[in-house]
Structures are given as structure tokens and as C-alpha cells.
PDB file of N, CA and C in Angstrom:
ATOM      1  N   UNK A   1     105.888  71.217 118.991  1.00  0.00           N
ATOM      2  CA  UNK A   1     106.439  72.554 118.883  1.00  0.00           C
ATOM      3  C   UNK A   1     107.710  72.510 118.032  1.00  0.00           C
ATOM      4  N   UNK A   2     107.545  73.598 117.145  1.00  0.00           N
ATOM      5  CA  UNK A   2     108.899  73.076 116.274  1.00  0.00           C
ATOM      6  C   UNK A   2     110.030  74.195 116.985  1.00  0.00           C
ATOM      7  N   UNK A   3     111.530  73.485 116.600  1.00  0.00           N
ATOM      8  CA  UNK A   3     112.946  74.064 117.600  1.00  0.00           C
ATOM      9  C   UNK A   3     112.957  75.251 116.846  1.00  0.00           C
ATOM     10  N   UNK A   4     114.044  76.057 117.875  1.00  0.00           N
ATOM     11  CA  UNK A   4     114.528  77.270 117.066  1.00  0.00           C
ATOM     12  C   UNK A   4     115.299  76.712 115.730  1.00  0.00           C
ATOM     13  N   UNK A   5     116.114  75.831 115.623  1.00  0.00           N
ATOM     14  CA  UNK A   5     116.698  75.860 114.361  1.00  0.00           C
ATOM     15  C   UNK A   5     115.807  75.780 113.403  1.00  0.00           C
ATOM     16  N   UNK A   6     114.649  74.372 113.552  1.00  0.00           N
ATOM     17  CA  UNK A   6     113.084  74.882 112.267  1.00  0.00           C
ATOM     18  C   UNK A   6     112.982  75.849 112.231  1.00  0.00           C
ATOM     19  N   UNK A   7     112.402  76.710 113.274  1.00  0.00           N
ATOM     20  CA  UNK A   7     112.050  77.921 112.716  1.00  0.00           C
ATOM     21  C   UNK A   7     112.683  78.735 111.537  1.00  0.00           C
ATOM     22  N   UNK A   8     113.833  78.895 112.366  1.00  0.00           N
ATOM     23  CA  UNK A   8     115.279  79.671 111.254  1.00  0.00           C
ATOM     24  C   UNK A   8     115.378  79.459 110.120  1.00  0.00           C
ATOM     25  N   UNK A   9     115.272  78.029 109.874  1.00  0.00           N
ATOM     26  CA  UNK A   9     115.664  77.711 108.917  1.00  0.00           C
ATOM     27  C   UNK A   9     114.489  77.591 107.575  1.00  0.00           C
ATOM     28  N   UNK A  10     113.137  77.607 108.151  1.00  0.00           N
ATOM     29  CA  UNK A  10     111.814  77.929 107.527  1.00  0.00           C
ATOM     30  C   UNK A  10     111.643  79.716 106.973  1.00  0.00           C
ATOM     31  N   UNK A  11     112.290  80.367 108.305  1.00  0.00           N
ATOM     32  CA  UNK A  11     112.189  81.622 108.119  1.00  0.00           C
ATOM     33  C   UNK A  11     113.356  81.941 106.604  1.00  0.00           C
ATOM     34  N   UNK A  12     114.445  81.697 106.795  1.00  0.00           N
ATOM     35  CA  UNK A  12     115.192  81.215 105.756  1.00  0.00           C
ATOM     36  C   UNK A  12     115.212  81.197 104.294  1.00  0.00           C
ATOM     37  N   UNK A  13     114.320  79.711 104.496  1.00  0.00           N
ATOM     38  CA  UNK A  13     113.419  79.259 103.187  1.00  0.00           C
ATOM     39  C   UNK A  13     112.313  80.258 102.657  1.00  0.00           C
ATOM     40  N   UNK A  14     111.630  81.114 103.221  1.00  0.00           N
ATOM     41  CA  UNK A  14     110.429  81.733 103.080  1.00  0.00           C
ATOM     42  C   UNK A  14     111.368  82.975 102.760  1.00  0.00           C
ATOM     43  N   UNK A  15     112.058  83.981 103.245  1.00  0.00           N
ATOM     44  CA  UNK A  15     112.996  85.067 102.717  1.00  0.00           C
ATOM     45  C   UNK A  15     113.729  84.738 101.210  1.00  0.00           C
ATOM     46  N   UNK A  16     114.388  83.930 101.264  1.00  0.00           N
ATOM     47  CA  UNK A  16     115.329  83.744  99.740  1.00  0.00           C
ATOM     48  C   UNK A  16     114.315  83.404  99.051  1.00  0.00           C
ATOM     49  N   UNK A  17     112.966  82.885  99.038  1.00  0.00           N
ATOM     50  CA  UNK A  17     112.348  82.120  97.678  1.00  0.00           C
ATOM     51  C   UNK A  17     111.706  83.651  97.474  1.00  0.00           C
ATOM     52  N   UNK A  18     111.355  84.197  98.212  1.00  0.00           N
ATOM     53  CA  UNK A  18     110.937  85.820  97.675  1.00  0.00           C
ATOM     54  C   UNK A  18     111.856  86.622  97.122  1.00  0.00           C
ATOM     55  N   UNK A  19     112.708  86.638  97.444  1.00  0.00           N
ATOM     56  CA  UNK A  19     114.336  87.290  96.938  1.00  0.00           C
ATOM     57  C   UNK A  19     114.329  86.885  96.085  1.00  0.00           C
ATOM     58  N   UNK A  20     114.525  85.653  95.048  1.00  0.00           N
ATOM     59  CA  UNK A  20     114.589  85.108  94.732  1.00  0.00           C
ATOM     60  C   UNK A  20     113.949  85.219  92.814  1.00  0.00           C
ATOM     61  N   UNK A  21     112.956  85.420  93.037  1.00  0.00           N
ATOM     62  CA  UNK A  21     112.061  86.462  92.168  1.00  0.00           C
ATOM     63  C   UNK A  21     112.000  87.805  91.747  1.00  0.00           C
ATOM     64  N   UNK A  22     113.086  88.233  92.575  1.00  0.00           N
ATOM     65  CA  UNK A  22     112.599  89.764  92.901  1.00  0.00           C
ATOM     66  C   UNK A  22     113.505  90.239  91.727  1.00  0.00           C
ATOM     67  N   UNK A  23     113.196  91.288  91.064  1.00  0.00           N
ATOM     68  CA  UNK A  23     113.874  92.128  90.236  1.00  0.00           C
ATOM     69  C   UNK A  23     114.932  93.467  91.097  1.00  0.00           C
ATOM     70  N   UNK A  24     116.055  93.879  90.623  1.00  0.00           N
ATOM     71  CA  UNK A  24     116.631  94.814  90.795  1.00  0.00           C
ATOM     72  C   UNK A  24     116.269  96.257  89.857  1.00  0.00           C
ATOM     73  N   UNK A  25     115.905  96.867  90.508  1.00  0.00           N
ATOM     74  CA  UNK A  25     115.812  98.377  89.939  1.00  0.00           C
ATOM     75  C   UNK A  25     116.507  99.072  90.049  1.00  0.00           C
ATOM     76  N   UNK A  26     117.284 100.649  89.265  1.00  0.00           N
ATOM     77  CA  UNK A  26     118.100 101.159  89.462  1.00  0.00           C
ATOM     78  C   UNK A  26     118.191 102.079  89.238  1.00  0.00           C
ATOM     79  N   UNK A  27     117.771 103.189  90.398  1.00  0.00           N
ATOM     80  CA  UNK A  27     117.628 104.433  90.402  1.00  0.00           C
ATOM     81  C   UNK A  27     118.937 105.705  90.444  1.00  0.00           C
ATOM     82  N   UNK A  28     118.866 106.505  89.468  1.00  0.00           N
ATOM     83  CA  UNK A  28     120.238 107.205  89.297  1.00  0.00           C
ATOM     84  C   UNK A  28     119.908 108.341  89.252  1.00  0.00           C
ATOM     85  N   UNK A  29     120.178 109.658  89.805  1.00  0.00           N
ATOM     86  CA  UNK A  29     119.624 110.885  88.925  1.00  0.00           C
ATOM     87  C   UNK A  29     120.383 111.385  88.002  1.00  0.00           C
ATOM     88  N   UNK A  30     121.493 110.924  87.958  1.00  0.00           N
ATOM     89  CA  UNK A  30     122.759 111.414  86.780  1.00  0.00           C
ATOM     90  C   UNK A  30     122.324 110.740  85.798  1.00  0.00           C
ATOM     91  N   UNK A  31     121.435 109.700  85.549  1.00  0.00           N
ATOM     92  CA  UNK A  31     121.258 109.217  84.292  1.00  0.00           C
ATOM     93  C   UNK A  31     121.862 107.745  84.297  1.00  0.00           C
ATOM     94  N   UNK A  32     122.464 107.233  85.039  1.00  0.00           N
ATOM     95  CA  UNK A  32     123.115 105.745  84.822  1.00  0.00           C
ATOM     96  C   UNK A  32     122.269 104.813  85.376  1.00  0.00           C
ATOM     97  N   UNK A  33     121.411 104.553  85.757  1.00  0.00           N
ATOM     98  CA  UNK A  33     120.640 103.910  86.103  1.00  0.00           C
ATOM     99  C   UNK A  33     119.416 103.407  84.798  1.00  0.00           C
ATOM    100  N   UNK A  34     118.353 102.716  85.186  1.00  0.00           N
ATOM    101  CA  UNK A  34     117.394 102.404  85.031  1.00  0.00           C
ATOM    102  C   UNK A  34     116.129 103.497  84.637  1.00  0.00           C
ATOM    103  N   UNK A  35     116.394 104.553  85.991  1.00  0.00           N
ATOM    104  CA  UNK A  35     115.539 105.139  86.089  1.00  0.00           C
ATOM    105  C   UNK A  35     116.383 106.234  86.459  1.00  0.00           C
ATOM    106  N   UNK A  36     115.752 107.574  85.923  1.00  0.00           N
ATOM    107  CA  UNK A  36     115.908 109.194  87.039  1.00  0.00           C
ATOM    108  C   UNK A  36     115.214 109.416  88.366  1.00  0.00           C
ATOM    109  N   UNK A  37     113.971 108.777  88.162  1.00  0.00           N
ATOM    110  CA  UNK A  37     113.119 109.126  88.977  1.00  0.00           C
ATOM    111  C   UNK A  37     112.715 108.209  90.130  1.00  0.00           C
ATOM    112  N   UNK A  38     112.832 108.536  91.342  1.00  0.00           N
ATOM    113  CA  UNK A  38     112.784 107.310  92.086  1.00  0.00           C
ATOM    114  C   UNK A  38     110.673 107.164  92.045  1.00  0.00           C
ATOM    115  N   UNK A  39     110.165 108.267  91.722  1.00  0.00           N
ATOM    116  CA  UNK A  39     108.070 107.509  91.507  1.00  0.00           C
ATOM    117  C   UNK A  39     108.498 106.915  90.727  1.00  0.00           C
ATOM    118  N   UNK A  40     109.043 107.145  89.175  1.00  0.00           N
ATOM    119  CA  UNK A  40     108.519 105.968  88.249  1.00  0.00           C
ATOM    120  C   UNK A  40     109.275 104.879  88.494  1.00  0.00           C
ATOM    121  N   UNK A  41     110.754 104.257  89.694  1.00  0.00           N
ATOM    122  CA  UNK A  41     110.647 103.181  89.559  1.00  0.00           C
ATOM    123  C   UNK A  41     109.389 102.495  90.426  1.00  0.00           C
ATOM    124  N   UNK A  42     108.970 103.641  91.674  1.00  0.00           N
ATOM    125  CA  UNK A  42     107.978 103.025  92.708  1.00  0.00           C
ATOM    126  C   UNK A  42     106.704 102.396  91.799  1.00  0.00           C
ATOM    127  N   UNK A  43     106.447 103.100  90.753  1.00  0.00           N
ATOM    128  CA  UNK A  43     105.474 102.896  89.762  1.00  0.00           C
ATOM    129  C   UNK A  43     105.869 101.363  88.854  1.00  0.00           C
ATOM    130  N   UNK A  44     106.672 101.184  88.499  1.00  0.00           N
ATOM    131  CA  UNK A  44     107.025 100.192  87.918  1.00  0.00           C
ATOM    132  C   UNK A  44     107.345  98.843  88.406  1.00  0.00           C
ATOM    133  N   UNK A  45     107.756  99.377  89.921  1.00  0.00           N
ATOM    134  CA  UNK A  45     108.078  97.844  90.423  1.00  0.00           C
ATOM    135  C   UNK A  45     107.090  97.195  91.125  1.00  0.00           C
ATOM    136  N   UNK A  46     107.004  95.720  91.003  1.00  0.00           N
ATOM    137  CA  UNK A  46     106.437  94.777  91.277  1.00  0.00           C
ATOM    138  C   UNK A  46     106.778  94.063  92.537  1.00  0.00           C
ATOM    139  N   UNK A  47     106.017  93.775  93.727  1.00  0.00           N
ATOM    140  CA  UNK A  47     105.845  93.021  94.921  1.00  0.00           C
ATOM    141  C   UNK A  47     107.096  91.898  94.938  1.00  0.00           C
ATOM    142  N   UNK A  48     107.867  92.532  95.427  1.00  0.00           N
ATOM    143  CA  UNK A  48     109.546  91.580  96.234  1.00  0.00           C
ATOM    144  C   UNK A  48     110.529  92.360  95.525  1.00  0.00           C
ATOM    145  N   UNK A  49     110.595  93.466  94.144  1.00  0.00           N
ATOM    146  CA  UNK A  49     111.663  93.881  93.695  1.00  0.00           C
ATOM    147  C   UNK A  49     112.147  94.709  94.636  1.00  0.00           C
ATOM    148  N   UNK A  50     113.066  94.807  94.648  1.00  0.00           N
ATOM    149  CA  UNK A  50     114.661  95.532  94.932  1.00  0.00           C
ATOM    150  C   UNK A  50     114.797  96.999  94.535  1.00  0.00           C
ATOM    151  N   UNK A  51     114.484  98.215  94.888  1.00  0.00           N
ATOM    152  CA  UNK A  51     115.338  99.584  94.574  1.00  0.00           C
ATOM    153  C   UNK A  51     116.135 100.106  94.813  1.00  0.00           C
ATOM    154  N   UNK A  52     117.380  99.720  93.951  1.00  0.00           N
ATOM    155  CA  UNK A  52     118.537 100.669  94.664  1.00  0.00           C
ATOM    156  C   UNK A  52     118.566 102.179  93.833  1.00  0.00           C
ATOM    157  N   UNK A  53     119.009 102.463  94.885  1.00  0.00           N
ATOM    158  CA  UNK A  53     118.534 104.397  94.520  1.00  0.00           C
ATOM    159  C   UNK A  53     120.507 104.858  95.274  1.00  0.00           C
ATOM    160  N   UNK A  54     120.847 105.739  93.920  1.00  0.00           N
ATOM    161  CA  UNK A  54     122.237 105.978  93.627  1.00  0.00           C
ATOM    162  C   UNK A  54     122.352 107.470  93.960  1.00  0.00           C
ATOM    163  N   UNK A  55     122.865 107.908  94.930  1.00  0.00           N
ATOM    164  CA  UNK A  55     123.741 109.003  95.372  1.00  0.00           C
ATOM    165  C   UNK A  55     122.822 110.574  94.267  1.00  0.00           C
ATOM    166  N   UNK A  56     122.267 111.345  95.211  1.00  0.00           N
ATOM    167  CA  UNK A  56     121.909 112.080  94.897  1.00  0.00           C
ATOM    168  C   UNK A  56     120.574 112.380  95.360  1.00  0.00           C
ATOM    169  N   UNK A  57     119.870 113.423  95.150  1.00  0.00           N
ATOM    170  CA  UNK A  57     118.562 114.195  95.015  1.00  0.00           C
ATOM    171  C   UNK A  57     117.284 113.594  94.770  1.00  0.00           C
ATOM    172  N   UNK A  58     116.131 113.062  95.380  1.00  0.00           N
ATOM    173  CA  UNK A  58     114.948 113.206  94.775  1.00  0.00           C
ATOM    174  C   UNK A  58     113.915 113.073  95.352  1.00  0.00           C
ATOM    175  N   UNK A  59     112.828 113.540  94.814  1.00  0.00           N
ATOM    176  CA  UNK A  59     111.777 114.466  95.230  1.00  0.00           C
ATOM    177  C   UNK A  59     110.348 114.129  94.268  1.00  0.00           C
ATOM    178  N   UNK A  60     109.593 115.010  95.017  1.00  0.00           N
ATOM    179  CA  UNK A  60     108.236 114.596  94.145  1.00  0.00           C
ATOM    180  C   UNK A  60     107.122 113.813  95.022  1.00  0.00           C
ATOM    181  N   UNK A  61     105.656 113.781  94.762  1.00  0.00           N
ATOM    182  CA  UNK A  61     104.890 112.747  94.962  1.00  0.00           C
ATOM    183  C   UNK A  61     105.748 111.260  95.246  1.00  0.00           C
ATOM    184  N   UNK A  62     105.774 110.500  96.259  1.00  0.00           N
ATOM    185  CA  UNK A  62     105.735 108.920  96.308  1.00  0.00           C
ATOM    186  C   UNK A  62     104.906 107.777  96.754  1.00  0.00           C
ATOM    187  N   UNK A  63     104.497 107.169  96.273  1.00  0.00           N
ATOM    188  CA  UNK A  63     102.783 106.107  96.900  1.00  0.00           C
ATOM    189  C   UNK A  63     103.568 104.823  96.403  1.00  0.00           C
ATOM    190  N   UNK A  64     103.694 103.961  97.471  1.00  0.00           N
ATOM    191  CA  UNK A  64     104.125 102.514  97.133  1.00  0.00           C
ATOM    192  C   UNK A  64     102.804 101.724  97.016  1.00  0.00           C
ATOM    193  N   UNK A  65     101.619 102.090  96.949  1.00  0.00           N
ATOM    194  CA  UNK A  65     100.317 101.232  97.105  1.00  0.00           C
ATOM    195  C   UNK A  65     100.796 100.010  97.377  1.00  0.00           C
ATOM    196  N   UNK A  66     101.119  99.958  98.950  1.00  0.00           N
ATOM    197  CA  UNK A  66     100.780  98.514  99.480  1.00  0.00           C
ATOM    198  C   UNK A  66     101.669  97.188  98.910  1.00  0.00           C
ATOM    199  N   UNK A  67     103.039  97.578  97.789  1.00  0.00           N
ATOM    200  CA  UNK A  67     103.597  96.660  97.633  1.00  0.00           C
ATOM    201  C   UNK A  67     104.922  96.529  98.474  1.00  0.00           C
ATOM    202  N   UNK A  68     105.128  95.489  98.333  1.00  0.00           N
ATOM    203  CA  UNK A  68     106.187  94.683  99.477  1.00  0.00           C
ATOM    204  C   UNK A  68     107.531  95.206  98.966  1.00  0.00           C
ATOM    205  N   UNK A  69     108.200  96.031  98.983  1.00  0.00           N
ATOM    206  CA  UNK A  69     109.571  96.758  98.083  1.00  0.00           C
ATOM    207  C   UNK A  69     110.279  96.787  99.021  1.00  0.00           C
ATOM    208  N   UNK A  70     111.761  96.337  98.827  1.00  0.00           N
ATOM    209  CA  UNK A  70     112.979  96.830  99.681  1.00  0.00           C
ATOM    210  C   UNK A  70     113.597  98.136  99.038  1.00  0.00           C
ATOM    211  N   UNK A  71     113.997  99.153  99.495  1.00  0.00           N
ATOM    212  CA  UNK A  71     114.623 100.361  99.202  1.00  0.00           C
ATOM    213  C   UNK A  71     116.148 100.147  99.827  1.00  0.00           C
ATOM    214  N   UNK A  72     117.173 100.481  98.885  1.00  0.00           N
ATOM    215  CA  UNK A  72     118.276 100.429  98.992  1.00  0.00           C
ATOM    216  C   UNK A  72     119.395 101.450  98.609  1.00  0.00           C
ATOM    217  N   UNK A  73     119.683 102.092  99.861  1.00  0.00           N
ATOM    218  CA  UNK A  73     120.776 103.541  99.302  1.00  0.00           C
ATOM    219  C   UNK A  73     122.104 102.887  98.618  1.00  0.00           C
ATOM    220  N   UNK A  74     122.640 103.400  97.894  1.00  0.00           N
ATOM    221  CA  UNK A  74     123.838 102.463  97.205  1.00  0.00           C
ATOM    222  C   UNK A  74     124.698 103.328  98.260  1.00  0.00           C
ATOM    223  N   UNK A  75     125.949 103.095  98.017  1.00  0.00           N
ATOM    224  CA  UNK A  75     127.292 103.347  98.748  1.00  0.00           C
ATOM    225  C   UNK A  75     128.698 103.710  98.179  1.00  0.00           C
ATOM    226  N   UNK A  76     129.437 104.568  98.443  1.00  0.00           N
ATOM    227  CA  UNK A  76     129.246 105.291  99.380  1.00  0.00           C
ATOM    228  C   UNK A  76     128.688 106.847  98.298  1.00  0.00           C
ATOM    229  N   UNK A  77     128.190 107.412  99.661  1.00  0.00           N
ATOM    230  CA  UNK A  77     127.255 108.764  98.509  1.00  0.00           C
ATOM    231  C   UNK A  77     125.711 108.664  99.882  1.00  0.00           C
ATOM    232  N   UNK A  78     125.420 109.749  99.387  1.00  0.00           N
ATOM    233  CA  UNK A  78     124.422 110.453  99.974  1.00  0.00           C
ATOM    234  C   UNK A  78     122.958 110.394  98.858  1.00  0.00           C
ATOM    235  N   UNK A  79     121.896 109.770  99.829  1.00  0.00           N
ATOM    236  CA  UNK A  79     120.297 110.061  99.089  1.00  0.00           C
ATOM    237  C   UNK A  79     119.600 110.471  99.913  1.00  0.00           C
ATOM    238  N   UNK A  80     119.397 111.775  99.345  1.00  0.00           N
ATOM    239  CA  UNK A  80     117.977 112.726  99.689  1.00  0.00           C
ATOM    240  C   UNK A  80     116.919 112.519  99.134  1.00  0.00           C
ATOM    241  N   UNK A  81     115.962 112.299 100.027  1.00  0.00           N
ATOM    242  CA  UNK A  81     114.252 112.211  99.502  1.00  0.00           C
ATOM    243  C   UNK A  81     114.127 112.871 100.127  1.00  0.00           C
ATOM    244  N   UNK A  82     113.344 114.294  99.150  1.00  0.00           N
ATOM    245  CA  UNK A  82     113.227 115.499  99.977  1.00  0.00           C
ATOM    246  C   UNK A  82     111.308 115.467  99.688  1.00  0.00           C
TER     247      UNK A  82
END
């Protein structure tokens, strides 16, 4: 049986090597970002990237088809997905 610290420390290993890969996206609706639109970054990003989504408004259709995405409100500021 492996200890809690293996575990942890497997769990660990298995989190950062995915991180690790992952791209940052950068959703703005003012325009400073990457993107306006938070579909087309959902559309664009690839299984482990990163969306940070910047203070403001947005709306529309959203379908993550099944990929593994972290969503990230930036700070400080308010995001509506209406």
C-alpha cells in the first residue's frame, strides 16, 4: 500500500506535468486580451490550457466539448457570464 506522502507527492507529479503544457488564454472584452470573446477562446483552446477571462460582460452560446480547461476570473473586477 503506498503512504500518504506517495500518494501526494504522485498526485503532485501528475498535476504540474499537465500544467505544465498548458497554454494561457486571455480573455478581455475591452480588447486587451487575446480574445473578446470568451466561445472563441472555448473554441480555440486545447485540453490542460488555462482561461483567464478579465473583468467584464459575456455572453452567447458556450460548449467546452469535453475538454479538460481551467477557467479563471482575473482580479480584482467582476465576470458575468450571462
Amino acid at each position: 500500500m503506498m503512504s500518504h506522502h506517495t500518494s501526494t507527492w504522485l498526485t503532485f507529479l501528475v498535476l504540474t506535468t499537465s500544467i505544465a503544457h498548458a497554454d494561457v488564454l486571455v480573455v478581455d472584452a475591452a480588447g486587451g486580451g487575446e480574445f473578446t470573446s470568451l466561445e472563441l477562446a472555448l473554441s480555440a483552446a486545447s485540453a490542460g490550457d488555462v482561461i483567464l477571462v478579465r473583468a467584464g460582460s459575456y455572453g452567447g452560446p458556450m460548449e467546452i466539448d469535453g475538454k479538460d480547461l481551467v477557467l479563471v476570473a482575473d482580479v480584482p473586477g467582476t465576470v458575468s457570464i450571462l
